[in-house]
N, C-alpha and C. Protein backbone atom coordinates (compact mmCIF):
# COMPACT_ATOMS: atom_id res chain seq x y z
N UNK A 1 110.35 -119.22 -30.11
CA UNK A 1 111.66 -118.87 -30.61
C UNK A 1 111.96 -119.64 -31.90
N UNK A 2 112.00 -120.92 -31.75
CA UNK A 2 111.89 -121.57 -33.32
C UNK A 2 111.08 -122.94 -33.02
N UNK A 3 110.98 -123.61 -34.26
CA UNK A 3 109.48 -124.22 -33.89
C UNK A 3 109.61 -126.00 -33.32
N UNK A 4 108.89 -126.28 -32.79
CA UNK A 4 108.99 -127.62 -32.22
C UNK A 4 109.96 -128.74 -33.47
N UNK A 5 109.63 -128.47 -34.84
CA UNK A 5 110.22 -129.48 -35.74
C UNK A 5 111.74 -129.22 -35.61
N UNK A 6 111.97 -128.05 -35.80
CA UNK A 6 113.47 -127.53 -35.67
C UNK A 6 113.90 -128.03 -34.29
N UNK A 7 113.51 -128.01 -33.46
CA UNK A 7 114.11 -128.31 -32.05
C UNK A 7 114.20 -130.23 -31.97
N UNK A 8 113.41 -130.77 -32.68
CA UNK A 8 113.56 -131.83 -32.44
C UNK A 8 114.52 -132.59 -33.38
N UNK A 9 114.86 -131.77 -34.86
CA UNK A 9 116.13 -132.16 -35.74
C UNK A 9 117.16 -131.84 -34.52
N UNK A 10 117.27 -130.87 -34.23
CA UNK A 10 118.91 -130.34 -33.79
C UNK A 10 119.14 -131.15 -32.91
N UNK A 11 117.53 -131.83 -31.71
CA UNK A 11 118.44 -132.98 -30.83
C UNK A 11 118.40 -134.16 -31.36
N UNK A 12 117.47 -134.46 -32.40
CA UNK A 12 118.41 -135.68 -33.36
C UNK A 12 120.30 -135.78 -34.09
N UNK A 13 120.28 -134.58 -34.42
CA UNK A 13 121.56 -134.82 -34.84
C UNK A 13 122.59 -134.40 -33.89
N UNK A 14 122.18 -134.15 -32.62
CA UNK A 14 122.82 -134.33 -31.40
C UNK A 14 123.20 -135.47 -30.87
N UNK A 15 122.12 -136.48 -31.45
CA UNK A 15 122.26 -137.77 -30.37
C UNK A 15 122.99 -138.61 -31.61
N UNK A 16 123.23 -138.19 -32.51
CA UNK A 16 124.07 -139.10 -33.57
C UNK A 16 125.51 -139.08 -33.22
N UNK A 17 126.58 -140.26 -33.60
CA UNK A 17 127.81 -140.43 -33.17
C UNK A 17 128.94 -139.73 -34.35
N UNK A 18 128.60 -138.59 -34.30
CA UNK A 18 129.28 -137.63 -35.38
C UNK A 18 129.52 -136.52 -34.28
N UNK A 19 131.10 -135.92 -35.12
CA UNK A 19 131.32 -134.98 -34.35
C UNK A 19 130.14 -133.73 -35.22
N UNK A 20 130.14 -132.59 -34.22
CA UNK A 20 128.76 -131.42 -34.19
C UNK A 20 129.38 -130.03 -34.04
N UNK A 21 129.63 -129.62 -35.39
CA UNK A 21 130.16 -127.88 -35.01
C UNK A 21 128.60 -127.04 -35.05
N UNK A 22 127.98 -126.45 -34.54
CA UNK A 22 127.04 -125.73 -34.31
C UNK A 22 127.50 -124.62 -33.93
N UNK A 23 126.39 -123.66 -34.52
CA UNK A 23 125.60 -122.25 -33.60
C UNK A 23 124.83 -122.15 -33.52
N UNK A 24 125.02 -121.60 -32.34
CA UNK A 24 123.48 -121.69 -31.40
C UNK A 24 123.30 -120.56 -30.45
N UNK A 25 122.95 -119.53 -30.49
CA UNK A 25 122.24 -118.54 -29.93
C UNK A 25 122.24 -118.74 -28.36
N UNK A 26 123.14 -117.57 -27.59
CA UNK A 26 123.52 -117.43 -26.29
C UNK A 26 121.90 -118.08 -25.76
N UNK A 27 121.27 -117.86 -25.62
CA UNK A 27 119.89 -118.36 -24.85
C UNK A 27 119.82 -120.16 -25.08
N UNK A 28 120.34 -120.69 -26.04
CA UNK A 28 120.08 -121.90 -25.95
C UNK A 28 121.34 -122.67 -25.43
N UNK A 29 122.38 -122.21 -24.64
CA UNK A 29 123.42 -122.57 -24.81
C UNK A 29 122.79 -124.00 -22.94
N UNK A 30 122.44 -123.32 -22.22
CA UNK A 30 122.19 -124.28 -21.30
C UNK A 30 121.22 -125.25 -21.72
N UNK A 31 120.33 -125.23 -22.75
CA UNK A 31 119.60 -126.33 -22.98
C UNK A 31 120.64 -127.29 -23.78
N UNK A 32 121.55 -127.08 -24.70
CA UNK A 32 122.73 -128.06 -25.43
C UNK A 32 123.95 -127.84 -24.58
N UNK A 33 124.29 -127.40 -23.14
CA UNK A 33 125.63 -127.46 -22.50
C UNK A 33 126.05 -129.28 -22.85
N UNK A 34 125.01 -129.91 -22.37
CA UNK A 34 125.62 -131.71 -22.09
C UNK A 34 125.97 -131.69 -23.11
N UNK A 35 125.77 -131.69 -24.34
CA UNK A 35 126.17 -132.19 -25.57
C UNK A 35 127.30 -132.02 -26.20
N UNK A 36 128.48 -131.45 -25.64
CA UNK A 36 129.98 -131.36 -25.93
C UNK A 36 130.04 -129.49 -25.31
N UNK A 37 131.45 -129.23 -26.08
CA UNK A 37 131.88 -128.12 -25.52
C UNK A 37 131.14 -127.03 -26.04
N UNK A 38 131.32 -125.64 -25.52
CA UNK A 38 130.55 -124.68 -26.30
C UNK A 38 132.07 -123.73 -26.07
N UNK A 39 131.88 -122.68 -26.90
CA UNK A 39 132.85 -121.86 -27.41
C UNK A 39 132.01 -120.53 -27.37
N UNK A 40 132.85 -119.02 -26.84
CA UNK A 40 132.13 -117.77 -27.00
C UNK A 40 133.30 -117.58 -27.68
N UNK A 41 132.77 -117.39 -29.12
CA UNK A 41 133.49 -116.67 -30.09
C UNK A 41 133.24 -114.87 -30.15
N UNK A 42 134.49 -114.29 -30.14
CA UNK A 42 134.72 -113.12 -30.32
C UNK A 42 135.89 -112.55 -31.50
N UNK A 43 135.45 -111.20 -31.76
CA UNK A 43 137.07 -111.09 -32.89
C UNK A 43 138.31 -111.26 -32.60
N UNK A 44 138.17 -111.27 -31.16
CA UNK A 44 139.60 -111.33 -30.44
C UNK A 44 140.22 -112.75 -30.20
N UNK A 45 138.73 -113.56 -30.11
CA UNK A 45 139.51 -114.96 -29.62
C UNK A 45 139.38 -116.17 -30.97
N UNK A 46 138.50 -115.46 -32.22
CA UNK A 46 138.03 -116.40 -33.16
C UNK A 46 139.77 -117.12 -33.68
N UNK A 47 140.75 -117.12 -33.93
CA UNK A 47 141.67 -117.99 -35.08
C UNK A 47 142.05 -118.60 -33.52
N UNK A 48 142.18 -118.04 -32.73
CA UNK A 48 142.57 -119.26 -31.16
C UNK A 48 141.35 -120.45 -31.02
N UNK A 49 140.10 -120.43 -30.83
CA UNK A 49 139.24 -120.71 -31.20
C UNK A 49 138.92 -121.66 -32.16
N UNK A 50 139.13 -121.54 -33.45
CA UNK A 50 139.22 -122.00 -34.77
C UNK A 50 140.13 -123.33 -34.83
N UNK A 51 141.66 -122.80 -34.51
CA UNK A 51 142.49 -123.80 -34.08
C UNK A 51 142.55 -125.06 -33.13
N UNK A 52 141.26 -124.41 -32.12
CA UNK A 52 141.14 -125.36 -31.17
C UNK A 52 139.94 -126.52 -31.85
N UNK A 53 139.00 -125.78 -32.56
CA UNK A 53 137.89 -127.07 -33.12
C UNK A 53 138.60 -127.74 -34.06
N UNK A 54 139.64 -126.88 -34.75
CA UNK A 54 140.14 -127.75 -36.08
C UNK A 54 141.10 -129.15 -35.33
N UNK A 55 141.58 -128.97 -34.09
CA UNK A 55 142.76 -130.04 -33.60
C UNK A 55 141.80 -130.82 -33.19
N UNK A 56 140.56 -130.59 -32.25
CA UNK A 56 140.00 -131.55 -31.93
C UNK A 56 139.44 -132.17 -33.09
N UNK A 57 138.50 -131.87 -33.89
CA UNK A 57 138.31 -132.91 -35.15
C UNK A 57 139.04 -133.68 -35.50
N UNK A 58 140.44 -133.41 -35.87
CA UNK A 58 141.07 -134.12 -36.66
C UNK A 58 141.96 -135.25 -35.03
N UNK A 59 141.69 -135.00 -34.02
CA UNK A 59 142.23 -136.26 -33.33
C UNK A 59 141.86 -136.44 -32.51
């Protein structure tokens, strides 16, 4: 699916103490569940959504 180097950046900058907005492709979502929240963005729910990553960042 993608290649061992790529998989081993994304859980490096997983394990760094920075907040992490990602996408990530429904199939990988149980291999990164531990790593904070995940979000199913749709057209319907994206500015509810949006609002919710923007509040958590900022506090």
């Amino acid at each position: 699916m993608f290649s061992e180097r790529f998989a081993e950046f994304v859980d490096h900058v997983f394990s760094l103490e920075k907040p992490v907005v990602a996408v990530i492709h429904r199939s990988l979502v149980s291999r990164y569940r531990t790593e904070g929240r995940i979000f199913e963005v749709s057209r319907d729910n994206f500015e509810e959504i949006r609002q919710t990553i923007l509040k958590e960042l900022k506090g």
